[in-house]
Protein backbone atom coordinates (compact mmCIF):
# COMPACT_ATOMS: atom_id res chain seq x y z
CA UNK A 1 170.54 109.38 -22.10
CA UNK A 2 167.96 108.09 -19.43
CA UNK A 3 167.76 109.95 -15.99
CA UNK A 4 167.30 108.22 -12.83
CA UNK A 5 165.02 109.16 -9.62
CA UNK A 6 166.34 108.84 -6.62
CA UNK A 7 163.82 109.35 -3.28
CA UNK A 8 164.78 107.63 -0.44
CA UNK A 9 167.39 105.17 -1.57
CA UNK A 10 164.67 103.88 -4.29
CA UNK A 11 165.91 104.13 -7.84
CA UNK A 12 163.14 102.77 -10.30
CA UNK A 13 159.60 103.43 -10.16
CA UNK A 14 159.23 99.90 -9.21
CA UNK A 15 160.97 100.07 -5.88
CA UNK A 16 159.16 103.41 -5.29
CA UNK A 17 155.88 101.70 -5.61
CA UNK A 18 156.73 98.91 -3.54
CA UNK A 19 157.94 101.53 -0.72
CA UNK A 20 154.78 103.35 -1.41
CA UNK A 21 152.71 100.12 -0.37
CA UNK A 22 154.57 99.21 2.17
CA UNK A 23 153.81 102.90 3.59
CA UNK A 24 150.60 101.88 3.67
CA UNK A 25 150.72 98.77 5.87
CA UNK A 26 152.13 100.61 8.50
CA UNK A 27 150.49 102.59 11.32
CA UNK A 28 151.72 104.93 13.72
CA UNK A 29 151.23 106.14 17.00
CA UNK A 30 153.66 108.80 18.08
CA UNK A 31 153.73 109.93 21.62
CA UNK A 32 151.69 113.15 21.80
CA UNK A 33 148.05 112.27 20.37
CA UNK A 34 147.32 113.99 16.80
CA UNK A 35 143.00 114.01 16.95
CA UNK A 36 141.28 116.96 15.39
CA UNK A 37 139.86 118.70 18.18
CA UNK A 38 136.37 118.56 16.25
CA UNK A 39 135.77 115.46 14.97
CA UNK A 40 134.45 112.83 16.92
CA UNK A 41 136.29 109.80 18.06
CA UNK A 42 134.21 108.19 15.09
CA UNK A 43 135.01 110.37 12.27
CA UNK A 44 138.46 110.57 13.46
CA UNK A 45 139.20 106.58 12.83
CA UNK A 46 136.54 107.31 9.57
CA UNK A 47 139.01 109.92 7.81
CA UNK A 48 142.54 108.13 9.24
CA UNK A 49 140.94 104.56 7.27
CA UNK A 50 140.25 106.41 4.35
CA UNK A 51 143.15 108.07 4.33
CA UNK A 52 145.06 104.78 4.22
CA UNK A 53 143.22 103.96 1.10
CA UNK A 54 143.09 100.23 2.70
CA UNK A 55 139.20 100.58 3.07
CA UNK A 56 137.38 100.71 -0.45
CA UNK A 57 134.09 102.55 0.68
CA UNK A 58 133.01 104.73 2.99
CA UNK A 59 130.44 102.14 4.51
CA UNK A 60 133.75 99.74 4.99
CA UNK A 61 135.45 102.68 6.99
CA UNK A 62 132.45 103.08 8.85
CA UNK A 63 132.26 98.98 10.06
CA UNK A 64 136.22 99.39 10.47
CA UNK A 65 135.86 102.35 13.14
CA UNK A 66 132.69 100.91 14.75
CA UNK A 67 134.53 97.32 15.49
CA UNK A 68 137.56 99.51 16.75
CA UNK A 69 135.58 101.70 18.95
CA UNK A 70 134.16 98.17 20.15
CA UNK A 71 137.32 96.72 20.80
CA UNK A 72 138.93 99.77 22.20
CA UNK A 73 136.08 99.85 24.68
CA UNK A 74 134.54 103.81 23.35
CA UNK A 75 131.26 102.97 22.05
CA UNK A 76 129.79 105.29 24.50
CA UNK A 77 132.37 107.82 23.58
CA UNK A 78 132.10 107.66 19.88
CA UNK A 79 130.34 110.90 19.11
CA UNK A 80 132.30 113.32 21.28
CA UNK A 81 135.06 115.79 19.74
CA UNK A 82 138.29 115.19 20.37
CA UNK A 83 138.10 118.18 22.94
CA UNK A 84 135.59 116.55 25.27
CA UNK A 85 137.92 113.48 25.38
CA UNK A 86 139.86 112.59 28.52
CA UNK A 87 143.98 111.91 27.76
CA UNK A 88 143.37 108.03 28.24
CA UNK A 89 140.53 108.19 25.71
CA UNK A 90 142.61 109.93 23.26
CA UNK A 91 144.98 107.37 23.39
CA UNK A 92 143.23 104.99 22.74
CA UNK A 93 141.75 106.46 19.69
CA UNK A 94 145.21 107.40 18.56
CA UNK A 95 146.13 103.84 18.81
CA UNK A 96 143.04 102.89 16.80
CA UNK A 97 144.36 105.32 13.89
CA UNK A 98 147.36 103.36 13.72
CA UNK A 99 145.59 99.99 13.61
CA UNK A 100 142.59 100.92 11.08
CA UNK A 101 143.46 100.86 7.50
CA UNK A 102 145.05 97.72 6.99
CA UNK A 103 148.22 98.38 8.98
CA UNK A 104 149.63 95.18 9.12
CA UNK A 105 152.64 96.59 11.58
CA UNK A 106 152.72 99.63 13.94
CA UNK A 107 154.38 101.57 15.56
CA UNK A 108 153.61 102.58 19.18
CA UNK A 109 155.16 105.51 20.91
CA UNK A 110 154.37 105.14 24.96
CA UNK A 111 150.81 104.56 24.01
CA UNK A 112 149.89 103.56 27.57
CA UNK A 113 151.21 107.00 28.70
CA UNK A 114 148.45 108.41 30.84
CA UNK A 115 146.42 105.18 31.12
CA UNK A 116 146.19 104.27 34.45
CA UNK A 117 145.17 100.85 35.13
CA UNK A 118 143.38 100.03 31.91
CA UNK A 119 146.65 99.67 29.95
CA UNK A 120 145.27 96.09 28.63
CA UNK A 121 142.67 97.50 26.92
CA UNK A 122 145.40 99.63 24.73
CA UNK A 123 148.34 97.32 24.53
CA UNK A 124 146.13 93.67 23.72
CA UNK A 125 143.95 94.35 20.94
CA UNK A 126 147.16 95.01 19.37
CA UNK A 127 148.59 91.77 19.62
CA UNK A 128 147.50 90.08 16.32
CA UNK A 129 149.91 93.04 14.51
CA UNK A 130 153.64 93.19 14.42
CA UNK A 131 154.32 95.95 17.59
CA UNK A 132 156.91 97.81 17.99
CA UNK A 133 156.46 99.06 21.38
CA UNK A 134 158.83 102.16 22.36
């Protein structure tokens, strides 16, 4: 008698491997910000990348975060904790955790919230992703 796994809906270990890359494509930004309070903006996109597995090397993370600090306009801000950020900031770097990594589509929770009049800087870099804006 063979047993079956079921997790989700998925029944073989097939399907459950195909779920479990698919998990991987996609990145999320919920509404409240979720930064460690003492990493930097830097190590923060670092450890999210890596986490994602997408990124084979830690040298590849690095170049990953860099370009997104770029891009998200926090080169100068790159080396401060997540403490000595301002709410915008943080934003922004939590929308860079759900881009790095591969994500092919994300998911963005009010990610503007708190942005003022920059909200281009957030919401365009994302374009060249499948957004799901809510």
């Amino acid at each position: 008698m063979q047993k079956k796994l079921e997790i989700v809906g998925f029944i073989t270990r097939n399907e459950l491997m195909r779920f479990f890359a698919l998990a991987l494509r996609i990145g999320v930004c919920p509404q409240h910000d979720v930064l460690f309070e003492k990493l930097t903006a830097r190590e923060t996109i670092i450890l999210f990348s890596l986490l994602k597995g997408a990124t084979l090397t830690f040298s590849e993370a690095e170049a990953e975060a860099d370009e997104l600090l770029k891009i998200f306009q926090l080169q100068n801000r790159a080396d401060h904790v997540g403490a000595e950020l301002s709410g915008g900031m943080k934003r922004k770097v939590s929308v860079a955790i759900a881009v790095c990594g591969g994500s092919k589509f994300i998911l963005l929770d009010e990610p503007t919230s708190g942005m003022g009049t920059c909200r281009s800087t957030i919401v365009m870099p994302c374009t060249s992703f499948y957004a799901l804006l809510l």
